[in-house]
C-alpha atoms as a PDB file:
ATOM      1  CA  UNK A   1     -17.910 130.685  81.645  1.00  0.00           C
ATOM      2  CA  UNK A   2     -19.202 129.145  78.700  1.00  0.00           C
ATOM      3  CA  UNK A   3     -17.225 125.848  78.793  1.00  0.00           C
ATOM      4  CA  UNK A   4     -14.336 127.337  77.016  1.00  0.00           C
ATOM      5  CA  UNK A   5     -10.836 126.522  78.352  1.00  0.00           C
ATOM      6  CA  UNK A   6      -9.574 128.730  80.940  1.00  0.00           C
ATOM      7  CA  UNK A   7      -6.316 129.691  82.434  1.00  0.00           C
ATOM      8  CA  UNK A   8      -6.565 130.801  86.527  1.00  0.00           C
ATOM      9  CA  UNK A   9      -4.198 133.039  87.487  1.00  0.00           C
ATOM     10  CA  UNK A  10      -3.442 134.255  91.170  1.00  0.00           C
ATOM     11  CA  UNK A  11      -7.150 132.869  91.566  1.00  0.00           C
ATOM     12  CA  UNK A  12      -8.346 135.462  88.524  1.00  0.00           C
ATOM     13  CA  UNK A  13      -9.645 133.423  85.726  1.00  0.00           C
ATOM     14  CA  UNK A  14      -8.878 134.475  82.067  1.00  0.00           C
ATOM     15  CA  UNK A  15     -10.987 132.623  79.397  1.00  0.00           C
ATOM     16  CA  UNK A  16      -8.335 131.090  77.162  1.00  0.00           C
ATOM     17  CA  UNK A  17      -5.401 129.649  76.942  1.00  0.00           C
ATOM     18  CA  UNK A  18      -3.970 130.846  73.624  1.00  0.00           C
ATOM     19  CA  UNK A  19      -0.590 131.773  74.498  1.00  0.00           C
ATOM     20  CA  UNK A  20      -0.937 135.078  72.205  1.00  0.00           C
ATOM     21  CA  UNK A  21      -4.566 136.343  73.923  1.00  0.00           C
ATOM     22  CA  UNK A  22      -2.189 135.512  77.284  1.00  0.00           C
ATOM     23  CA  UNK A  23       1.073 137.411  76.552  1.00  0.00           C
ATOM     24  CA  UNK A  24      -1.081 140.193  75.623  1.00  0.00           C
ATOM     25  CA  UNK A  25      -3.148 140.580  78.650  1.00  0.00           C
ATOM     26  CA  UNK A  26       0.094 140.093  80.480  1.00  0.00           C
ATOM     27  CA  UNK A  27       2.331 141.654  78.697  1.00  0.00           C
ATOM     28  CA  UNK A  28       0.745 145.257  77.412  1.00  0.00           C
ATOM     29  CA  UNK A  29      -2.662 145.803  78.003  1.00  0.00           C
ATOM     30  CA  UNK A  30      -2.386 145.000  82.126  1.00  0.00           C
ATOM     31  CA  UNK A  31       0.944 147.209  82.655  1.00  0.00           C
ATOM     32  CA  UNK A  32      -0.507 150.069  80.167  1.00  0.00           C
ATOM     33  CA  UNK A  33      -4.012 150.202  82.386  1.00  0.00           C
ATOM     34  CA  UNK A  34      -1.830 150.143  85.796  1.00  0.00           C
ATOM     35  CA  UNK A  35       0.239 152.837  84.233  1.00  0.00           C
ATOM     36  CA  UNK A  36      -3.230 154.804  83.382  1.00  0.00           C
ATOM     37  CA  UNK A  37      -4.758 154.498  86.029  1.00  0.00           C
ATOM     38  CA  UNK A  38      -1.596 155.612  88.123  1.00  0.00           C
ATOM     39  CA  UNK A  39      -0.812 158.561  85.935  1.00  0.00           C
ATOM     40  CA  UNK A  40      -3.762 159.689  85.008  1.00  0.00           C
ATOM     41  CA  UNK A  41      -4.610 160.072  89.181  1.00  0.00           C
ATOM     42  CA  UNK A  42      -1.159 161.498  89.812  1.00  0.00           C
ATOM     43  CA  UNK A  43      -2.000 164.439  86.634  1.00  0.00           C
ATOM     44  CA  UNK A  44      -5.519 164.714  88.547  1.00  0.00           C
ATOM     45  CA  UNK A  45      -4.267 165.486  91.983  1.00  0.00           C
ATOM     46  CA  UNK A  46      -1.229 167.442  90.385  1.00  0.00           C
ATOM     47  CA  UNK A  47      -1.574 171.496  90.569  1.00  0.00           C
ATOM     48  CA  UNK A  48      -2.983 172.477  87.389  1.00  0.00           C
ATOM     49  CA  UNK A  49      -0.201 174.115  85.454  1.00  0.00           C
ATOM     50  CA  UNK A  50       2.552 173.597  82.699  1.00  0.00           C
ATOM     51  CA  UNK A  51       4.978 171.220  84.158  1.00  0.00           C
ATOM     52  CA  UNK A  52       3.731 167.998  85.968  1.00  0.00           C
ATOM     53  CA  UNK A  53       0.120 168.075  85.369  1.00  0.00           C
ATOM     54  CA  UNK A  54       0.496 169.200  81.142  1.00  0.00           C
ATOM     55  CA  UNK A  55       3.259 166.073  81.533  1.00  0.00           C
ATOM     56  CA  UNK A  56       1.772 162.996  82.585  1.00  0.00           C
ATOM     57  CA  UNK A  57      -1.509 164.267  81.340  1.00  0.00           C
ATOM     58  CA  UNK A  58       0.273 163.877  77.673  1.00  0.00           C
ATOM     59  CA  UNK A  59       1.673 160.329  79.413  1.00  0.00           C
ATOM     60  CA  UNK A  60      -1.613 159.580  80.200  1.00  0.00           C
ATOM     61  CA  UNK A  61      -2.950 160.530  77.088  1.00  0.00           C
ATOM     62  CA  UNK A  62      -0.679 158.014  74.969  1.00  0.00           C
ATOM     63  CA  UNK A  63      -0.662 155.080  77.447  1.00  0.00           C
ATOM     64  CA  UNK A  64      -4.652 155.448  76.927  1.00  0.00           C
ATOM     65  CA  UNK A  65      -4.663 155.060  73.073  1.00  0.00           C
ATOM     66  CA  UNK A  66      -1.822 151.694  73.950  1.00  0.00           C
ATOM     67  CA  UNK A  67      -4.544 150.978  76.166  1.00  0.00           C
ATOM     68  CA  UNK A  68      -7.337 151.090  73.920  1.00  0.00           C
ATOM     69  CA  UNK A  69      -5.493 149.145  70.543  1.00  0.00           C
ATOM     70  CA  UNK A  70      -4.796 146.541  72.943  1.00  0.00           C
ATOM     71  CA  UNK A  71      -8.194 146.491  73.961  1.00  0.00           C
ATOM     72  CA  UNK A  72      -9.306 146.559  70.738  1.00  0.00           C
ATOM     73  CA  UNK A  73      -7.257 143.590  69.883  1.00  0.00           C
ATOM     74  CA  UNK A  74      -8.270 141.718  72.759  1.00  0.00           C
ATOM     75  CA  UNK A  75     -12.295 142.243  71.903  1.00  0.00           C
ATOM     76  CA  UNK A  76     -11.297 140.967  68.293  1.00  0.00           C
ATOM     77  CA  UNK A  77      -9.841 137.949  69.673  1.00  0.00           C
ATOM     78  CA  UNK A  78     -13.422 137.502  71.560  1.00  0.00           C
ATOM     79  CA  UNK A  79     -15.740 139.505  69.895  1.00  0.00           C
ATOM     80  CA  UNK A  80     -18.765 137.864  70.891  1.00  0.00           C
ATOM     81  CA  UNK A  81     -18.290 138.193  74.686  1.00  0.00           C
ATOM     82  CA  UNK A  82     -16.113 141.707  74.592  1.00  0.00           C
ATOM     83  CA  UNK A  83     -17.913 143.721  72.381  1.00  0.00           C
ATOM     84  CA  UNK A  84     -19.045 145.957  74.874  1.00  0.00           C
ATOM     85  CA  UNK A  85     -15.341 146.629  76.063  1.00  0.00           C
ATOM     86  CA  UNK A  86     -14.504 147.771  72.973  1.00  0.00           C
ATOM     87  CA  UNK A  87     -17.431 150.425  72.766  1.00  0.00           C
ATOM     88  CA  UNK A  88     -16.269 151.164  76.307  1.00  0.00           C
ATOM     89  CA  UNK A  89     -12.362 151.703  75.226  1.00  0.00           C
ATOM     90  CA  UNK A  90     -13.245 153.574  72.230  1.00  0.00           C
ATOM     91  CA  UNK A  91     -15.263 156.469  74.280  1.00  0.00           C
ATOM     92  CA  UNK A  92     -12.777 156.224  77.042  1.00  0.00           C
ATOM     93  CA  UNK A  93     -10.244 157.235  74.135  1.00  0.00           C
ATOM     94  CA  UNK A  94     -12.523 159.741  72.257  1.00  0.00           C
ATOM     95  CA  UNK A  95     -13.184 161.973  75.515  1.00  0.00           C
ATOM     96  CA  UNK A  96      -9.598 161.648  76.193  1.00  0.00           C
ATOM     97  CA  UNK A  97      -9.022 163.041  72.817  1.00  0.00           C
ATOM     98  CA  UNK A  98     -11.907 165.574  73.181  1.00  0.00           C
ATOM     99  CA  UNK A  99     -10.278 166.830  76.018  1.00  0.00           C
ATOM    100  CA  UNK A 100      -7.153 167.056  74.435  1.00  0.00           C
ATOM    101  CA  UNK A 101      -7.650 168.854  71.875  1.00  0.00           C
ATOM    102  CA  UNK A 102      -9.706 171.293  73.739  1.00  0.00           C
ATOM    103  CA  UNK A 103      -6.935 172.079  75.599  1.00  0.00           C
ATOM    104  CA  UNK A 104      -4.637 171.776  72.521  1.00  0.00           C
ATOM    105  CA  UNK A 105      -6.482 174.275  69.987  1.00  0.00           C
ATOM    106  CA  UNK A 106      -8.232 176.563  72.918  1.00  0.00           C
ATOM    107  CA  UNK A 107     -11.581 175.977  71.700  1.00  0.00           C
ATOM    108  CA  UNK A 108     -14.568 178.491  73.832  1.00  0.00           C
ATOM    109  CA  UNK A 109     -14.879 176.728  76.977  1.00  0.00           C
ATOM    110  CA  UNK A 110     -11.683 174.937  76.928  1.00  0.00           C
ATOM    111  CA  UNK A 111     -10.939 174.566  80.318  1.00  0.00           C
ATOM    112  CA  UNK A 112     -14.244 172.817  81.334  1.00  0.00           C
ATOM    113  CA  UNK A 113     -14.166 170.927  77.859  1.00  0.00           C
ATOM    114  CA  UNK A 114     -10.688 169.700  78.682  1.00  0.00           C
ATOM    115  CA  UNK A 115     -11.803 168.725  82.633  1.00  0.00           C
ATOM    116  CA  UNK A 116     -14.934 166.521  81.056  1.00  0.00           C
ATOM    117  CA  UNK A 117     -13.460 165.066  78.679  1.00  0.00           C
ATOM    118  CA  UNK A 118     -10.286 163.847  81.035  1.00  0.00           C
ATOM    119  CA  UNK A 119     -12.447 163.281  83.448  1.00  0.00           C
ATOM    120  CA  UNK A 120     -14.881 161.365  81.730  1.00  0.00           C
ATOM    121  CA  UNK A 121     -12.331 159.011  80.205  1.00  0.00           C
ATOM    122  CA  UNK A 122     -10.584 158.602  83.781  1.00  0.00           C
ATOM    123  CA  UNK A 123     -14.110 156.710  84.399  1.00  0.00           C
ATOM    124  CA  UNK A 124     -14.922 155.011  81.526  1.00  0.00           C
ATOM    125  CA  UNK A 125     -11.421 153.416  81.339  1.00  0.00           C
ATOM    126  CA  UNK A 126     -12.412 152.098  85.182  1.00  0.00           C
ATOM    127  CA  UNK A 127     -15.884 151.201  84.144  1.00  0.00           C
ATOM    128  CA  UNK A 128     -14.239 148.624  81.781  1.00  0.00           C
ATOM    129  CA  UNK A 129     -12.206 147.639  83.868  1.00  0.00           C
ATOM    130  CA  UNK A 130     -14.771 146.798  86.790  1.00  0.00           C
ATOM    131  CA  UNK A 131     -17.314 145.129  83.940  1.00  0.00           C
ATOM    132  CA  UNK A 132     -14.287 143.035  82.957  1.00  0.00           C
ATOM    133  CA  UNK A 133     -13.005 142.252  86.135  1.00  0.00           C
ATOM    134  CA  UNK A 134     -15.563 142.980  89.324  1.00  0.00           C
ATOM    135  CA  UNK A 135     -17.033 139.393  89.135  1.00  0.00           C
ATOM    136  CA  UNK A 136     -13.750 138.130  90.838  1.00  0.00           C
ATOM    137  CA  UNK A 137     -12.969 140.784  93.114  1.00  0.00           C
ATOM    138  CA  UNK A 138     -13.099 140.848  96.520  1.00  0.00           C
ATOM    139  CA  UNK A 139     -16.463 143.015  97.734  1.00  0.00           C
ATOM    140  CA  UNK A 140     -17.283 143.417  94.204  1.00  0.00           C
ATOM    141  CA  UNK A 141     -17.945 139.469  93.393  1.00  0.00           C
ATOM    142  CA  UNK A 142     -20.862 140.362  95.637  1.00  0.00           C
ATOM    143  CA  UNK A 143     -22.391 143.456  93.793  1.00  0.00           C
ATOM    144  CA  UNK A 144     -25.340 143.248  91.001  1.00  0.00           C
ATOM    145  CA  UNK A 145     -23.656 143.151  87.671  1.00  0.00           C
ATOM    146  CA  UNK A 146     -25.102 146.388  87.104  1.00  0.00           C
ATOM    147  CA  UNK A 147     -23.668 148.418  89.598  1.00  0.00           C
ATOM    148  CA  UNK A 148     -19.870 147.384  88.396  1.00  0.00           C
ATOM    149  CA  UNK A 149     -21.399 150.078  85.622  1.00  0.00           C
ATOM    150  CA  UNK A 150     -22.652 151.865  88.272  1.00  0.00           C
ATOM    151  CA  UNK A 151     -20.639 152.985  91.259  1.00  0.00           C
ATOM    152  CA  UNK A 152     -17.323 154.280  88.818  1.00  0.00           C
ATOM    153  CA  UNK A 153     -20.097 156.969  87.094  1.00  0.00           C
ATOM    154  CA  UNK A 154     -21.836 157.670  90.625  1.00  0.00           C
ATOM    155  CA  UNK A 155     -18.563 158.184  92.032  1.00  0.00           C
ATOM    156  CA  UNK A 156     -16.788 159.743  89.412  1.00  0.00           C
ATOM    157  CA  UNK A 157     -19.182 162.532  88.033  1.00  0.00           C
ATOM    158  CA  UNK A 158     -19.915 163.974  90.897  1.00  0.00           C
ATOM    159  CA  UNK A 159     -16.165 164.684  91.204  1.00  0.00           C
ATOM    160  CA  UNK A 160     -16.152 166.307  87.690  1.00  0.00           C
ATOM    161  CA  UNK A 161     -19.346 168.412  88.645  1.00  0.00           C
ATOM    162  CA  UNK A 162     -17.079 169.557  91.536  1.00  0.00           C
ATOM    163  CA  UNK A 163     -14.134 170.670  89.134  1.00  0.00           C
ATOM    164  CA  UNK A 164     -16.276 172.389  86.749  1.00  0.00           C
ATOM    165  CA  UNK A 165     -17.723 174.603  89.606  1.00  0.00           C
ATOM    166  CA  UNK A 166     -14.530 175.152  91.708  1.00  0.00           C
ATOM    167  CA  UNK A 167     -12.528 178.164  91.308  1.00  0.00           C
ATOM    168  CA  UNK A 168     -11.438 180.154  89.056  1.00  0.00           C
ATOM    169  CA  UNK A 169     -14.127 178.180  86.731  1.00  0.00           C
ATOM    170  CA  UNK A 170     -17.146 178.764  89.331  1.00  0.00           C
ATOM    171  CA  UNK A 171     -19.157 181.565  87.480  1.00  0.00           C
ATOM    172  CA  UNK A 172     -19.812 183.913  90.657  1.00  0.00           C
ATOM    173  CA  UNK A 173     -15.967 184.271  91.816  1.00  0.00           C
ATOM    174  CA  UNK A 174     -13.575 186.220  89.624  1.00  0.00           C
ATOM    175  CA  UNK A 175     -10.854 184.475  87.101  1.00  0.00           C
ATOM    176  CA  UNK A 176      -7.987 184.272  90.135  1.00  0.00           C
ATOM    177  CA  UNK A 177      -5.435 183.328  88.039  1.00  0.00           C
ATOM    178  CA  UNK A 178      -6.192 186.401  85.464  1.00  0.00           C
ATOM    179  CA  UNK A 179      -5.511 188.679  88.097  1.00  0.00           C
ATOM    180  CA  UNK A 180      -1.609 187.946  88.669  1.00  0.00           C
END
């Protein structure tokens, strides 16, 4: 830290103590990225239909943009050292949207447009959160700065490679669900 007064919090430091930055970290922006993250795993591993997965991907969807105006607030409050969360927050949102709308107003390629763009926000939101936070956790306090950047894109694109060339999007295999 820059000598700036800090508040320490089940051993997590926070860099101020103005009661409003506080209650806001506490109070949205923490509960909205639990509930997120949670969701937006749950719509993930969900079987990708109308019902539960079109459900809390629209949850996940809205507790995102929360996400990202608090977020936003928060890097106002300390632009200088947040900036970069900010930019991060803002594509995190914008492929969320991307994705949404793909899905939304069936643009060509929807399906994979939809998968990258959900996908893609999935990591960015836990990029943030490990450039933010990885400094102080456990295993990560160890890690290069950079690879708190890193290991969510190495882990997560992969995974959205695999999506985009599993069935029924896989070019060589027939459309599955067509033939019902």
């Amino acid at each position: 830290m820059t000598g700036e007064e800090t508040t320490i919090v089940a051993g997590i430091e926070i860099p101020s103590t103005d009661h409003f930055f506080l209650a806001l970290i506490f109070g949205v922006h923490i509960p909205l990225g639990l509930a997120s993250v949670a969701i937006g795993a749950i719509a993930m591993l969900s079987q990708k239909r109308r019902g539960r997965h079109s459900r809390l991907g629209t949850i996940y969807f809205w507790c995102l943009l929360a996400l990202f105006a608090s977020a936003t607030l928060l890097s106002l409050m300390r632009w200088a050292e947040n900036y970069h969360l900010f930019v991060l927050g803002r594509l995190s949102f914008a492929c969320a949207w991307i994705g949404r709308t793909a899905l939304r107003h069936r643009w060509r390629y929807w399906v994979r447009v939809h998968i990258a763009g959900m996908g893609l926000s999935y990591i960015l939101m836990l990029v943030a959160f490990y450039v933010d936070n990885g400094k102080q956790l456990p295993l990560w306090k160890d890690l290069p700065h950079f690879m708190y950047w890193l290991i969510p894109l190495a882990v997560g694109i992969p995974l959205i490679v695999r999506a985009l060339l599993w069935p029924p999007l896989a070019p060589a295999r027939p459309d599955f669900h067509l033939m019902r």
